[in-house]
C-alpha atoms as a PDB file:
ATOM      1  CA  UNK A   1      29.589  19.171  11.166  1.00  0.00           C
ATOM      2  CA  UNK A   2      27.932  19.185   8.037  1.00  0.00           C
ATOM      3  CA  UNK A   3      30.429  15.788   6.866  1.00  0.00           C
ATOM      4  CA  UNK A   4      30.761  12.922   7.560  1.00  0.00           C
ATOM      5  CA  UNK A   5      34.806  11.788   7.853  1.00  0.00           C
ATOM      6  CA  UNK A   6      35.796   8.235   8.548  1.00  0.00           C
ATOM      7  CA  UNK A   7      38.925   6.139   7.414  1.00  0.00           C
ATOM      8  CA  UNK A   8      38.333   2.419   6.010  1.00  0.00           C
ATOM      9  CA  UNK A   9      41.517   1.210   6.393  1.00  0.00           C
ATOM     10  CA  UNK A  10      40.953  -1.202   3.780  1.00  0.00           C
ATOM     11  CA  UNK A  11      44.592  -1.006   2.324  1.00  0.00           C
ATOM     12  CA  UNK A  12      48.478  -0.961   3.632  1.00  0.00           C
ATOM     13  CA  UNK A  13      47.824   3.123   3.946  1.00  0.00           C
ATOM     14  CA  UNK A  14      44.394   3.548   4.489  1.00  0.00           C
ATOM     15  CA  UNK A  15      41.464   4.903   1.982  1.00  0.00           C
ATOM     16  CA  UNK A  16      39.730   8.685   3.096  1.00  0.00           C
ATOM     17  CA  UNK A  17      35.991   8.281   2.597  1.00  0.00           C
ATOM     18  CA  UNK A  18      33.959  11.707   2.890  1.00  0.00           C
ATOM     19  CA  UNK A  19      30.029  10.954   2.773  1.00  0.00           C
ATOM     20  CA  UNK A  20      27.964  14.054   3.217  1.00  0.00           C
ATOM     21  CA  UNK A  21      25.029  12.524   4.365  1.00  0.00           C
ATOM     22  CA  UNK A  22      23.180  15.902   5.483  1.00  0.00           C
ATOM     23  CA  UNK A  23      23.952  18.069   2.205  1.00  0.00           C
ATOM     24  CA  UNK A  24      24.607  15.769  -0.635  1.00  0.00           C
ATOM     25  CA  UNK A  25      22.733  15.254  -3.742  1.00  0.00           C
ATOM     26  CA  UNK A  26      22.582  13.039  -6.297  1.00  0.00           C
ATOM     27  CA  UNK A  27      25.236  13.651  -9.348  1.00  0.00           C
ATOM     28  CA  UNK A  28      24.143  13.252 -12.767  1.00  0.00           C
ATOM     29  CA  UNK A  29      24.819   9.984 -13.461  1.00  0.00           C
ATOM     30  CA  UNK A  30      23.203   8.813 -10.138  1.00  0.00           C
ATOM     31  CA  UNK A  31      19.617  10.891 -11.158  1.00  0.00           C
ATOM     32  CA  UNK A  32      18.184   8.248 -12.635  1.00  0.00           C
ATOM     33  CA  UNK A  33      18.114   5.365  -9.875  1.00  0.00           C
ATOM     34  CA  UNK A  34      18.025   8.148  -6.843  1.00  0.00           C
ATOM     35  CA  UNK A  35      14.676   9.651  -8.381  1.00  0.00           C
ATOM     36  CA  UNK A  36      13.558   5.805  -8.587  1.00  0.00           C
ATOM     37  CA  UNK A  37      14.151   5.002  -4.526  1.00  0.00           C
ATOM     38  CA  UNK A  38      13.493   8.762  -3.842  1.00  0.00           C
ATOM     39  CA  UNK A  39      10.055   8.167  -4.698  1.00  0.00           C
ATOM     40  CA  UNK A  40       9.751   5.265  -3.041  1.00  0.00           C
ATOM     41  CA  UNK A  41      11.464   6.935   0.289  1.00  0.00           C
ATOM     42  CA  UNK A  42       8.678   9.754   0.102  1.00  0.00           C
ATOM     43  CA  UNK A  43       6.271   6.770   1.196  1.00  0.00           C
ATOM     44  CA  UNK A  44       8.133   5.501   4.289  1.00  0.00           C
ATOM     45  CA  UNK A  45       7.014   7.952   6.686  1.00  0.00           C
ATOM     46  CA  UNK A  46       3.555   7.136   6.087  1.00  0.00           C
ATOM     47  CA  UNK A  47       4.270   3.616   6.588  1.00  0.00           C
ATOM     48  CA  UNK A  48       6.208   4.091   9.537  1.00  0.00           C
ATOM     49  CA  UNK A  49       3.574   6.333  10.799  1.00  0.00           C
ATOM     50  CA  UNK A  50       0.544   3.844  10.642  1.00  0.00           C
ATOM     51  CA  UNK A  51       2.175   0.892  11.993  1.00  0.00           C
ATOM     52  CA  UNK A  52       3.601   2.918  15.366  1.00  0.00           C
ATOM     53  CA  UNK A  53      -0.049   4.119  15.633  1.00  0.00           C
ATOM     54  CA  UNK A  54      -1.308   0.245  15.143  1.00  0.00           C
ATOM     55  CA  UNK A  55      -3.324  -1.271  17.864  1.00  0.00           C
ATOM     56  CA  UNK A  56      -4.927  -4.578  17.321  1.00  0.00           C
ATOM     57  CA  UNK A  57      -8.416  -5.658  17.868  1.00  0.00           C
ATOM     58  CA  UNK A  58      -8.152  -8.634  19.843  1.00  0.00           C
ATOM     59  CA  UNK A  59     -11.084  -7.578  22.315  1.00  0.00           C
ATOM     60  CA  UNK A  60     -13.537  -7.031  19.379  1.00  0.00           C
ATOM     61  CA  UNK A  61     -12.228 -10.184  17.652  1.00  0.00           C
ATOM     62  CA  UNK A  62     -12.793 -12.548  20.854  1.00  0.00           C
ATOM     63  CA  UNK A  63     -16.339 -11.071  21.465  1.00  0.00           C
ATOM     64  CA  UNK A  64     -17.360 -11.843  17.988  1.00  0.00           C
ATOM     65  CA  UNK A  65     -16.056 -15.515  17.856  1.00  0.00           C
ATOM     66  CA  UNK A  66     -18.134 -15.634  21.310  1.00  0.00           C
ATOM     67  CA  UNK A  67     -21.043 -13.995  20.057  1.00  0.00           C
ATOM     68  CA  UNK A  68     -21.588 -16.679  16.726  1.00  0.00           C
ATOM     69  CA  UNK A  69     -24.306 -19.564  16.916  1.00  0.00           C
ATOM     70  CA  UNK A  70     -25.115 -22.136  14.436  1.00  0.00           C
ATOM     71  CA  UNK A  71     -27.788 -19.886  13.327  1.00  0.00           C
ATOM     72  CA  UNK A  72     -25.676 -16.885  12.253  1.00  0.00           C
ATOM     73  CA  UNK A  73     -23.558 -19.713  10.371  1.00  0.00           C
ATOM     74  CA  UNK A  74     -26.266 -19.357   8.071  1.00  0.00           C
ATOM     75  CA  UNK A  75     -28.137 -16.238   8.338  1.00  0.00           C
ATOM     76  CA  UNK A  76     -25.468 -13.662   8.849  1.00  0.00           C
ATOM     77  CA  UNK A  77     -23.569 -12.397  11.020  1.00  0.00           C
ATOM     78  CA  UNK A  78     -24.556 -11.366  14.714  1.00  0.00           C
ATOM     79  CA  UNK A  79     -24.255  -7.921  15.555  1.00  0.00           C
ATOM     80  CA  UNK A  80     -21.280  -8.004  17.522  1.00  0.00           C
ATOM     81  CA  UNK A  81     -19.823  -9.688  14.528  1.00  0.00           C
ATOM     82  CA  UNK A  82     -20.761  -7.067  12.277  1.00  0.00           C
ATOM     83  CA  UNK A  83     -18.606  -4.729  14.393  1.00  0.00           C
ATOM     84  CA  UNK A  84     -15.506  -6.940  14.388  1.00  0.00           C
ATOM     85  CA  UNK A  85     -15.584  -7.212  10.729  1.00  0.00           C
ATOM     86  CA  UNK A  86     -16.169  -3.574   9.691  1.00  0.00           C
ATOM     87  CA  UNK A  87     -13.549  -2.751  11.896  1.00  0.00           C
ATOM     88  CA  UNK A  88     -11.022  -5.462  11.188  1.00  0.00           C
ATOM     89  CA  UNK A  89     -11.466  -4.953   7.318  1.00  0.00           C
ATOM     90  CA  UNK A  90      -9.912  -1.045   7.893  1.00  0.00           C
ATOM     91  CA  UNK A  91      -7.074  -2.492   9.620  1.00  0.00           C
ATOM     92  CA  UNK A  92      -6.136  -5.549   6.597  1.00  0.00           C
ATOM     93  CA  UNK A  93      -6.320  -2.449   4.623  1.00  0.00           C
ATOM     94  CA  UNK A  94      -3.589  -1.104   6.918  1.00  0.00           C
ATOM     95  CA  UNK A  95      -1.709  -4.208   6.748  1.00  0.00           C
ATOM     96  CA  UNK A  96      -2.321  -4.337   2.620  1.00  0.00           C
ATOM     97  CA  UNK A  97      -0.448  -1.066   2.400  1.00  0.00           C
ATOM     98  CA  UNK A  98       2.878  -2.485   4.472  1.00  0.00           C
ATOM     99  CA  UNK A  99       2.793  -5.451   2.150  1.00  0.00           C
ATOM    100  CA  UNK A 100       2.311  -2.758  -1.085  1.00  0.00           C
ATOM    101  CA  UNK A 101       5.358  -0.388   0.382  1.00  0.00           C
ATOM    102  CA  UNK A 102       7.163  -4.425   0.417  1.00  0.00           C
ATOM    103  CA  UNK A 103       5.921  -4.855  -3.391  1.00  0.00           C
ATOM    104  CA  UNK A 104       7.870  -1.274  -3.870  1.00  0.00           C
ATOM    105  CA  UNK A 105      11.185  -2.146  -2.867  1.00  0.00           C
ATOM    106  CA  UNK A 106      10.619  -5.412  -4.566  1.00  0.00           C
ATOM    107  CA  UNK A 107      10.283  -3.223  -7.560  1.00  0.00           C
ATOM    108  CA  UNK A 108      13.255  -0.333  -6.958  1.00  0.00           C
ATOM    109  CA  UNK A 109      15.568  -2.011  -4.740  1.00  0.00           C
ATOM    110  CA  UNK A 110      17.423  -3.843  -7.717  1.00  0.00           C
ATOM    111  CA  UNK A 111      18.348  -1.070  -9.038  1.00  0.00           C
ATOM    112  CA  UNK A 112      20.070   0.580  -6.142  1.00  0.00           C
ATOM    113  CA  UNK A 113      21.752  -2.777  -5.711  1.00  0.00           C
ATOM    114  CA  UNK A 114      23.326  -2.791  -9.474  1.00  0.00           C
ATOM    115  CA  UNK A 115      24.532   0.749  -9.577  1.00  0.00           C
ATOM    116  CA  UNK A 116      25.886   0.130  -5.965  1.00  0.00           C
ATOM    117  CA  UNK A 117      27.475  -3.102  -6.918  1.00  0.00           C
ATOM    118  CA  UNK A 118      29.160  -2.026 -10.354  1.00  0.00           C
ATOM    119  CA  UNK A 119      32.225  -0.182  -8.753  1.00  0.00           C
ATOM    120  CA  UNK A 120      34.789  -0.924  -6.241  1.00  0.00           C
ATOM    121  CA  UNK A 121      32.807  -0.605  -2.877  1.00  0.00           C
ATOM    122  CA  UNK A 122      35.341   2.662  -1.546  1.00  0.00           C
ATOM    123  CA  UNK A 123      34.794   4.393  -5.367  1.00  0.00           C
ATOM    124  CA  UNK A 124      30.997   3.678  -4.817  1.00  0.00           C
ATOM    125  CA  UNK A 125      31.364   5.135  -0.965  1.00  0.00           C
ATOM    126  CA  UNK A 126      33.223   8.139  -2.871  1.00  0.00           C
ATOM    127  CA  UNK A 127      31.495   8.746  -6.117  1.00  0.00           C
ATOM    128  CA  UNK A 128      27.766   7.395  -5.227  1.00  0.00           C
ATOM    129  CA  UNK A 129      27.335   9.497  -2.058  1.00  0.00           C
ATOM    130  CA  UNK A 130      23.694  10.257  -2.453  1.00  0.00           C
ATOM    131  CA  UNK A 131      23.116   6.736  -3.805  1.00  0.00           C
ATOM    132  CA  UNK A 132      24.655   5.418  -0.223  1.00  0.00           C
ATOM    133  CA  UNK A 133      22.377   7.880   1.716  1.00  0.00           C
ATOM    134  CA  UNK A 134      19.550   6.274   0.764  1.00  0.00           C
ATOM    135  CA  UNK A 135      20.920   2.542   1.092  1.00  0.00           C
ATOM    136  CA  UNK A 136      20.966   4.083   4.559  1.00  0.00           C
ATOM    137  CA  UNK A 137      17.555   5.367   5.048  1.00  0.00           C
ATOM    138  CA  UNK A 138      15.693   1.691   3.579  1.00  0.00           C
ATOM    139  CA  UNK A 139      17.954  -0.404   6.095  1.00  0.00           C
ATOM    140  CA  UNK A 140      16.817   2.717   8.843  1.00  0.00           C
ATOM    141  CA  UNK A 141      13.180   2.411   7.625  1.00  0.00           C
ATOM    142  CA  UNK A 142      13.707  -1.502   7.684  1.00  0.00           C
ATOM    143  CA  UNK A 143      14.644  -1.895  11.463  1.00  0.00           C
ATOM    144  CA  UNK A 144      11.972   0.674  12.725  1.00  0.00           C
ATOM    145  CA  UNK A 145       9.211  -1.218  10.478  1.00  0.00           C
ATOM    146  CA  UNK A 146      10.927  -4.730  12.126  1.00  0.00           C
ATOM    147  CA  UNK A 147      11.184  -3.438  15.739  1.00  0.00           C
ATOM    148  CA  UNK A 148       7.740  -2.491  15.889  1.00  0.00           C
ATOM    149  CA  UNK A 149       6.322  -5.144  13.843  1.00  0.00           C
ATOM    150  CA  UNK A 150       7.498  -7.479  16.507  1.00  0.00           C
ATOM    151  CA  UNK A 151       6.158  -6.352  18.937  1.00  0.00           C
ATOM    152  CA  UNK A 152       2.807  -5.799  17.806  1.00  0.00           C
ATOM    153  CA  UNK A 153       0.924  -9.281  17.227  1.00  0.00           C
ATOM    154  CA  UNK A 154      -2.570  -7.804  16.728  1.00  0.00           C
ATOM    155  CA  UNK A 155      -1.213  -7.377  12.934  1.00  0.00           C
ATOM    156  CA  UNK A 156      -0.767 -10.760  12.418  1.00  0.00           C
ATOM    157  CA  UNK A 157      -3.974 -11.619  14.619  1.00  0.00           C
ATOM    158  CA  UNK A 158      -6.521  -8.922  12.819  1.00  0.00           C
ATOM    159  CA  UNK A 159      -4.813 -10.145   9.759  1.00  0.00           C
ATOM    160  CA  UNK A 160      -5.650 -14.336  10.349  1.00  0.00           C
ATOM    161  CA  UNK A 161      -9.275 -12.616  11.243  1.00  0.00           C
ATOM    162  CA  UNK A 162     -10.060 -11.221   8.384  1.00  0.00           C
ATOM    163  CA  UNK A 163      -8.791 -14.137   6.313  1.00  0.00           C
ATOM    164  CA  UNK A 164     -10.778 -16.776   7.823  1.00  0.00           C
ATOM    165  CA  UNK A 165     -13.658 -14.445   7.528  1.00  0.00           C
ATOM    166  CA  UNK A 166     -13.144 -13.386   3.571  1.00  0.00           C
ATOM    167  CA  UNK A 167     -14.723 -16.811   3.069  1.00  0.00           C
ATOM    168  CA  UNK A 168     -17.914 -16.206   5.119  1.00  0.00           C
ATOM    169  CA  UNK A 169     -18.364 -12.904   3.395  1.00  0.00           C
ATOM    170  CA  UNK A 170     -18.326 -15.331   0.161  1.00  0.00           C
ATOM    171  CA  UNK A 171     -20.539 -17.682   1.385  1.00  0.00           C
ATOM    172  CA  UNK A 172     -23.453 -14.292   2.642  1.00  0.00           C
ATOM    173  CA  UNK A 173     -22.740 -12.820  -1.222  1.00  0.00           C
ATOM    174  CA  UNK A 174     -20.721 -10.094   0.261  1.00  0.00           C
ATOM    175  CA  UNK A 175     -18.033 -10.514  -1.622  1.00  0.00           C
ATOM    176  CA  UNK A 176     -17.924  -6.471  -3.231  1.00  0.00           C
ATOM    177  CA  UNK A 177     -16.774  -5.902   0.506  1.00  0.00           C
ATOM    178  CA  UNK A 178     -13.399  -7.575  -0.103  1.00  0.00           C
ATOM    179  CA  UNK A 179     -11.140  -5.475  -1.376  1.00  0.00           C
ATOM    180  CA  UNK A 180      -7.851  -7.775  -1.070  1.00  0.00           C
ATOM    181  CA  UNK A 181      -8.162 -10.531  -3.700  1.00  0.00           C
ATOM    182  CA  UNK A 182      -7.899 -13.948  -2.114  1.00  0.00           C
ATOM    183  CA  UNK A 183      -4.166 -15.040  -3.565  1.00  0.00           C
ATOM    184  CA  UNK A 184      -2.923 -11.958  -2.496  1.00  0.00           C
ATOM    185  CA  UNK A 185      -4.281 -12.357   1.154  1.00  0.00           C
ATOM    186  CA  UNK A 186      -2.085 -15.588   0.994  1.00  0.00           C
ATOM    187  CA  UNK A 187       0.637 -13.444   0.476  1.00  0.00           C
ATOM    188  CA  UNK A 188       0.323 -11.131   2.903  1.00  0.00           C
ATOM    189  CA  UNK A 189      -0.014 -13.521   5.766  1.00  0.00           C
ATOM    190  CA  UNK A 190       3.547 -15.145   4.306  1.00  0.00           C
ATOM    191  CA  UNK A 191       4.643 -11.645   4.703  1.00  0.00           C
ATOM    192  CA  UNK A 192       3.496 -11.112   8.019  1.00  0.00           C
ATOM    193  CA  UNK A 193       4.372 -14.285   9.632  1.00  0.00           C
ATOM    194  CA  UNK A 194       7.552 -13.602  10.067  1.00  0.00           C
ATOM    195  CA  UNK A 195       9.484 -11.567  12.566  1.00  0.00           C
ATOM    196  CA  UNK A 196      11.035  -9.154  10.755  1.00  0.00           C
ATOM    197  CA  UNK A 197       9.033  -9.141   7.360  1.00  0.00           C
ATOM    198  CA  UNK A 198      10.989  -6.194   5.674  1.00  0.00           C
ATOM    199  CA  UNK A 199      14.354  -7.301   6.267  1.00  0.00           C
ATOM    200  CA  UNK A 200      13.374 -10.819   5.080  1.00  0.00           C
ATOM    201  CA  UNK A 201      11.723  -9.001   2.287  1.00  0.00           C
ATOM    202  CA  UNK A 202      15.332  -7.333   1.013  1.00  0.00           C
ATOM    203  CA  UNK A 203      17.127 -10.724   1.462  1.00  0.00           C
ATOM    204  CA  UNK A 204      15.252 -12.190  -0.894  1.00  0.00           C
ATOM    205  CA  UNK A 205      15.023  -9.441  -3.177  1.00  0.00           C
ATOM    206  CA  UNK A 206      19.063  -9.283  -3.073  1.00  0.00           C
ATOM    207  CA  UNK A 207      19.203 -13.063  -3.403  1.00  0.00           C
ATOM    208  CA  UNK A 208      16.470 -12.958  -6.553  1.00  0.00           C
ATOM    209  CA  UNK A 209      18.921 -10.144  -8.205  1.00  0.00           C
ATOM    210  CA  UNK A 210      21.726 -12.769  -7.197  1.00  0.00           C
ATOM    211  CA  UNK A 211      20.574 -15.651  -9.103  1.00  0.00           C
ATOM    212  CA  UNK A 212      20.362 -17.197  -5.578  1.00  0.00           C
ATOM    213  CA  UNK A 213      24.311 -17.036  -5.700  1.00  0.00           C
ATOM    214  CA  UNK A 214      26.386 -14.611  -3.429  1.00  0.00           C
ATOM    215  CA  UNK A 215      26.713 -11.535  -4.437  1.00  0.00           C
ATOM    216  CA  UNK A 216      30.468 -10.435  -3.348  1.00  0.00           C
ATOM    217  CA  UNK A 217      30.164  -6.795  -4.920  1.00  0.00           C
ATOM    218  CA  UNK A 218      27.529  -6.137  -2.875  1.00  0.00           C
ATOM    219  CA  UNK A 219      28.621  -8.003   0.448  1.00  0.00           C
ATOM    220  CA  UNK A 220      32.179  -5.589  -0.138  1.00  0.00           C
ATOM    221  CA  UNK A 221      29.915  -2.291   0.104  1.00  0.00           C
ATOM    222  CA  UNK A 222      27.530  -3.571   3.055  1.00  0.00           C
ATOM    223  CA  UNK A 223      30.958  -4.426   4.182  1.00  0.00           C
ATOM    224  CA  UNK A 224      32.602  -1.011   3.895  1.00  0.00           C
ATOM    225  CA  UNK A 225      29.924   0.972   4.658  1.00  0.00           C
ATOM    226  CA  UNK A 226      29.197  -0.637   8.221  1.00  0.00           C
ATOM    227  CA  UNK A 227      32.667  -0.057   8.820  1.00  0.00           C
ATOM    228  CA  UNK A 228      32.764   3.505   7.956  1.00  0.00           C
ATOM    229  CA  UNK A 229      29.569   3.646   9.946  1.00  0.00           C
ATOM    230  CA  UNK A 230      31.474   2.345  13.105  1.00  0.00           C
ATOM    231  CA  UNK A 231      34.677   4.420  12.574  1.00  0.00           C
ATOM    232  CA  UNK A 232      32.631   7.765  11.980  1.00  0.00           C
ATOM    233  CA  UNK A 233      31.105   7.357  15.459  1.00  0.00           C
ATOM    234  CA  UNK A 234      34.092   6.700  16.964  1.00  0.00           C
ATOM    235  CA  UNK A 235      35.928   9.588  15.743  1.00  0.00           C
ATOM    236  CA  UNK A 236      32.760  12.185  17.256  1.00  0.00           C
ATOM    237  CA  UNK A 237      32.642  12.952  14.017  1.00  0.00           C
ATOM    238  CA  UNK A 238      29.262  14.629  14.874  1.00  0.00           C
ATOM    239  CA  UNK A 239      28.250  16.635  17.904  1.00  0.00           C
ATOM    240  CA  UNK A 240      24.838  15.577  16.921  1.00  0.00           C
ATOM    241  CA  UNK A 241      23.763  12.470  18.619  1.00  0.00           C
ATOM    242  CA  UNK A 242      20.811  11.742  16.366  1.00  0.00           C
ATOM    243  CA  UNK A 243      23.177  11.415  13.415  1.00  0.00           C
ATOM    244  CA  UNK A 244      25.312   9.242  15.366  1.00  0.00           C
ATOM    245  CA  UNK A 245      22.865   7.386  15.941  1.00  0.00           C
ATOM    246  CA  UNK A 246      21.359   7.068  12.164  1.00  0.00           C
ATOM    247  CA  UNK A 247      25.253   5.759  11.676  1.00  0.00           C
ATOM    248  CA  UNK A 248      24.467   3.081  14.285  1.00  0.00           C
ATOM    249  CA  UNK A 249      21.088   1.837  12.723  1.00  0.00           C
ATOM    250  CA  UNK A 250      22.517   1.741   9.404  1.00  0.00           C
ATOM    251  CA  UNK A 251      25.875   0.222  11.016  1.00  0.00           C
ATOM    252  CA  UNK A 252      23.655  -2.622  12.402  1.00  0.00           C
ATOM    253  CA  UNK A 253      21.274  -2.755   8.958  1.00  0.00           C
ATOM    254  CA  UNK A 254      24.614  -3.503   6.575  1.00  0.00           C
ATOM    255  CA  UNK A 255      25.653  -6.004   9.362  1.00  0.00           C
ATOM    256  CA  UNK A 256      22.750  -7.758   9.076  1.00  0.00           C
ATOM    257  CA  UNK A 257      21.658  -7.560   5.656  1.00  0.00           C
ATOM    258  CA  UNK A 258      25.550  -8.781   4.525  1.00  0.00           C
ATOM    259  CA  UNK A 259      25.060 -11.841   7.613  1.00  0.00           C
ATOM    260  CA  UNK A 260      22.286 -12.770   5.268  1.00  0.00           C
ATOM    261  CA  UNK A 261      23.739 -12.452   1.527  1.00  0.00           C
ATOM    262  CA  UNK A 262      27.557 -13.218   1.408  1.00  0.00           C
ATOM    263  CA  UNK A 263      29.062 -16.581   1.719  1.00  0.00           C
ATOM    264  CA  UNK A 264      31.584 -15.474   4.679  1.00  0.00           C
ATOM    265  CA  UNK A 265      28.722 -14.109   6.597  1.00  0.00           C
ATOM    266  CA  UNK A 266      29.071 -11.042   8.849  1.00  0.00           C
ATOM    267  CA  UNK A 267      30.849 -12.992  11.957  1.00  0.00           C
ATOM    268  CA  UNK A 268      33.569 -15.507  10.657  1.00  0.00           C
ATOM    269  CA  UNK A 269      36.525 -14.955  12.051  1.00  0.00           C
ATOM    270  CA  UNK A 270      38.071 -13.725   8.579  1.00  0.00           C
ATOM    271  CA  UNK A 271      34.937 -11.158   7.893  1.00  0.00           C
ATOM    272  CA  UNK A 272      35.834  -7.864   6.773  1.00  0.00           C
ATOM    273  CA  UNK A 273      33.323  -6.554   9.064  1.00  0.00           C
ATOM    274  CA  UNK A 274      34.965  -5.016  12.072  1.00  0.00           C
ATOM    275  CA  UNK A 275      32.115  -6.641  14.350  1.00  0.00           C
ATOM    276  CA  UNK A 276      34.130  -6.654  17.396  1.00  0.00           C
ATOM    277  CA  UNK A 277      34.329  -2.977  17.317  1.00  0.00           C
ATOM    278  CA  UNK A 278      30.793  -2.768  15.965  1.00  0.00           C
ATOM    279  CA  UNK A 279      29.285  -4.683  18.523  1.00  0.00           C
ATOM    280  CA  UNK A 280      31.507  -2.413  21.359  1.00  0.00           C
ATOM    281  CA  UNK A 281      30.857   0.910  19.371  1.00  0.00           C
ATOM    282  CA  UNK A 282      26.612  -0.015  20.034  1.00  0.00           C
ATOM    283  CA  UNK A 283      27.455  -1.227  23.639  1.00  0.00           C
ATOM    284  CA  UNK A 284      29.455   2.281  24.581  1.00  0.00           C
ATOM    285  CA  UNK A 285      27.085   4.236  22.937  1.00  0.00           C
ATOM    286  CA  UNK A 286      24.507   2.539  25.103  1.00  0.00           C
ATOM    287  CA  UNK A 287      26.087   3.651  28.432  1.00  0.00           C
ATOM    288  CA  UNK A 288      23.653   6.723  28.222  1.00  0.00           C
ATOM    289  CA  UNK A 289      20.608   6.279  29.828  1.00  0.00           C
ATOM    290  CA  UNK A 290      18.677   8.144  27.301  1.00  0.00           C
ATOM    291  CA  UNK A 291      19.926   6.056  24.269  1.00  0.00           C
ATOM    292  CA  UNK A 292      19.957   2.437  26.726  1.00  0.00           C
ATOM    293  CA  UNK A 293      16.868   1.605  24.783  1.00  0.00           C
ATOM    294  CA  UNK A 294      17.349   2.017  21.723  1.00  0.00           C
ATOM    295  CA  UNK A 295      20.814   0.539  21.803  1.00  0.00           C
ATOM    296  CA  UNK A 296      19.375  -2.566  23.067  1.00  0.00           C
ATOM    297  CA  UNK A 297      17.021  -2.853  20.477  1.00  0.00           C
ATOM    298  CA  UNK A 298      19.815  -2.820  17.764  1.00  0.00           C
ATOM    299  CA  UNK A 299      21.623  -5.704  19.803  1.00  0.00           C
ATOM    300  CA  UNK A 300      18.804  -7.689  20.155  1.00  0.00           C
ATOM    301  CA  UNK A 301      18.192  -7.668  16.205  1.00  0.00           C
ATOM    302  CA  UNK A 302      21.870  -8.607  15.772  1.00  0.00           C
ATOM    303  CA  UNK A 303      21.148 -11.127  18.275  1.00  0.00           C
ATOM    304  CA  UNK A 304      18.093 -12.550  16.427  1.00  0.00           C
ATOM    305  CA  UNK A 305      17.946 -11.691  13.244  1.00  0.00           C
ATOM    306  CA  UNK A 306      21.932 -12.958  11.918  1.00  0.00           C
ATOM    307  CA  UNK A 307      21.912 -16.196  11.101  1.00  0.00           C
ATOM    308  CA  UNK A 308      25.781 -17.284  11.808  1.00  0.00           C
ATOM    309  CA  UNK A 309      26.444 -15.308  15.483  1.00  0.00           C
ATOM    310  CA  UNK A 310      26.708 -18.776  17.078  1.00  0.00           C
ATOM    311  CA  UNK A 311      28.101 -20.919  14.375  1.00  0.00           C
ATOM    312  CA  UNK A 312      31.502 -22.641  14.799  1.00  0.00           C
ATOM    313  CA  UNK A 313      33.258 -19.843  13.157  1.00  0.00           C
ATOM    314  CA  UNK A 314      32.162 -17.371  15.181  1.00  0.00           C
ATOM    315  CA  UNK A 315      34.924 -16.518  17.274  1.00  0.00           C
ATOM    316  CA  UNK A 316      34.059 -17.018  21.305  1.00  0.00           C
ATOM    317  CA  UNK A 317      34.464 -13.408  22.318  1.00  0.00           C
ATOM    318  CA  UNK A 318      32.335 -12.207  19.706  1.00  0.00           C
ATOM    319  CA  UNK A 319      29.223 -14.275  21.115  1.00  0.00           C
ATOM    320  CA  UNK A 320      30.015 -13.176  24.240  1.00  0.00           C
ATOM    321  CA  UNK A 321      29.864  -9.874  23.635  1.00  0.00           C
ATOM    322  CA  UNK A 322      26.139 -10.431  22.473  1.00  0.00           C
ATOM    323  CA  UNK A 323      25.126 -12.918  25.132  1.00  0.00           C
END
């Protein structure tokens, strides 16, 4: 179907949410913060693209620590070294763009958060359709960038490489060869060092447009919209398993994200959240064999990326569903 029906029942009778996500468009008032993030969403793909095609270059990098001598210390690099560099410095360039798209949402992803946050969360699910869609497409970008980032420590590795190297470059007046200025190399490796860099990234960009106080606006739609999320998928709302599955990632993004921002977090027993039938709505859907994977991916980020899943007011059977 070309809509997307679920029921919030946020209310003694129950609140009907319609979100078009494959034909909507932005309404007038919305233009001006959708063209914002749509530019911003234009870049994703690329971004996504280069860091599923990243391998790292441990080999190269172990064969030119091996290769050094006292006397290259001071004359120059050895040839084998030579080779590690030239090719590590095209992949911090790789790395410098992740950390630019970061910069980006730093930039744009306030304002989707204000116009988001300035009505009550089922009016914004209602009124700010397109504006929601693309809420759902950075937390979808988010856990792809995360998942794979994880998993591939040659970023972080080339990364430390070409740091520690920047200064030797310095010290053989090479320094027109560095094209990532030293503080900003500092931030980069903060960026990189943790886990899941992008979804870190939005925390703090939603606790910097916070004041570093909760935001409960905002917590309400994360809120809502995972639970529309859930109940669309469990209503076979589509036929099309790829957009249930898009309602999944972006399920498990708002889970997250809200675990992160609002004072009641995303698993205390009072939560809004429906997180029991969240958590069995990614567990069914994972039955299939061809989806097994990527389900378990998504449980494994609730697993280790929420903060409160095993805190004392966490119910039991909730962490036992994610054991």
């Amino acid at each position: 179907m070309g809509q997307i029906l679920a029921l919030f029942r946020g209310g003694a009778s129950g609140d009907e949410i319609i979100i078009d996500f494959e034909n909507v468009n932005p309404t007038e008032p919305e233009l001006p913060v959708w063209n914002a993030i749509d530019a911003l969403l234009k870049k994703k793909d690329d971004v996504l693209k280069q860091i599923f095609s990243y391998t790292g270059k441990d080999d190269l990098i172990r064969a030119a620590i091996s290769s050094r001598t006292p006397d290259e210390e001071v004359n120059g690099l050895t040839k084998v070294e030579e080779e590690a560099w030239q090719a590590i410095s095209g992949q911090a360039d790789i790395v410098h763009e992740f950390y630019q798209f970061a910069c980006s949402l730093e930039n744009e992803f306030p304002k989707l958060i204000t116009e988001l946050s300035n009505t009550e969360p089922k009016i914004t699910l209602m009124n700010k359709q397109a504006l929601c869609k693309q809420l759902g497409l950075i937390l979808d970008f988010v856990l792809a960038f995360d998942n794979k980032k994880v998993t591939t420590p040659g970023i972080q590795n080339d990364f430390s490489y070409y740091r520690r190297n920047s200064q030797r470059m310095k010290q053989f007046k090479r320094e027109n060869e560095l094209k990532i200025p030293e503080e900003t190399q500092g931030r980069i490796s903060m960026f990189i060092a943790s886990p899941s860099p992008m979804m870190n990234h939005l925390i703090n960009i939603v606790k910097t447009v916070q004041g570093g106080t909760t935001n409960p606006a905002f917590g309400e739609v994360l809120t809502t919209f995972a639970n529309v999320c859930n109940d669309m998928v469990e209503k076979q709302i589509f036929s099309n398993n790829e957009m249930n599955l898009f309602c999944l990632r972006v399920m498990t993004g708002c889970i997250i994200l809200n675990d992160r921002i609002s004072e009641l977090t995303s698993f205390h027993k009072k939560t809004p959240v429906k997180i029991k039938d969240c958590i069995m709505q990614l567990k069914n859907f994972g039955d299939n064999p061809q989806y097994a994977e990527q389900i378990n991916s998504l449980l494994d980020t609730l697993r280790y990326t929420c903060l409160h899943v095993n805190d004392p007011e966490t119910p039991g059977f909730i962490k036992a569903l994610l054991i």
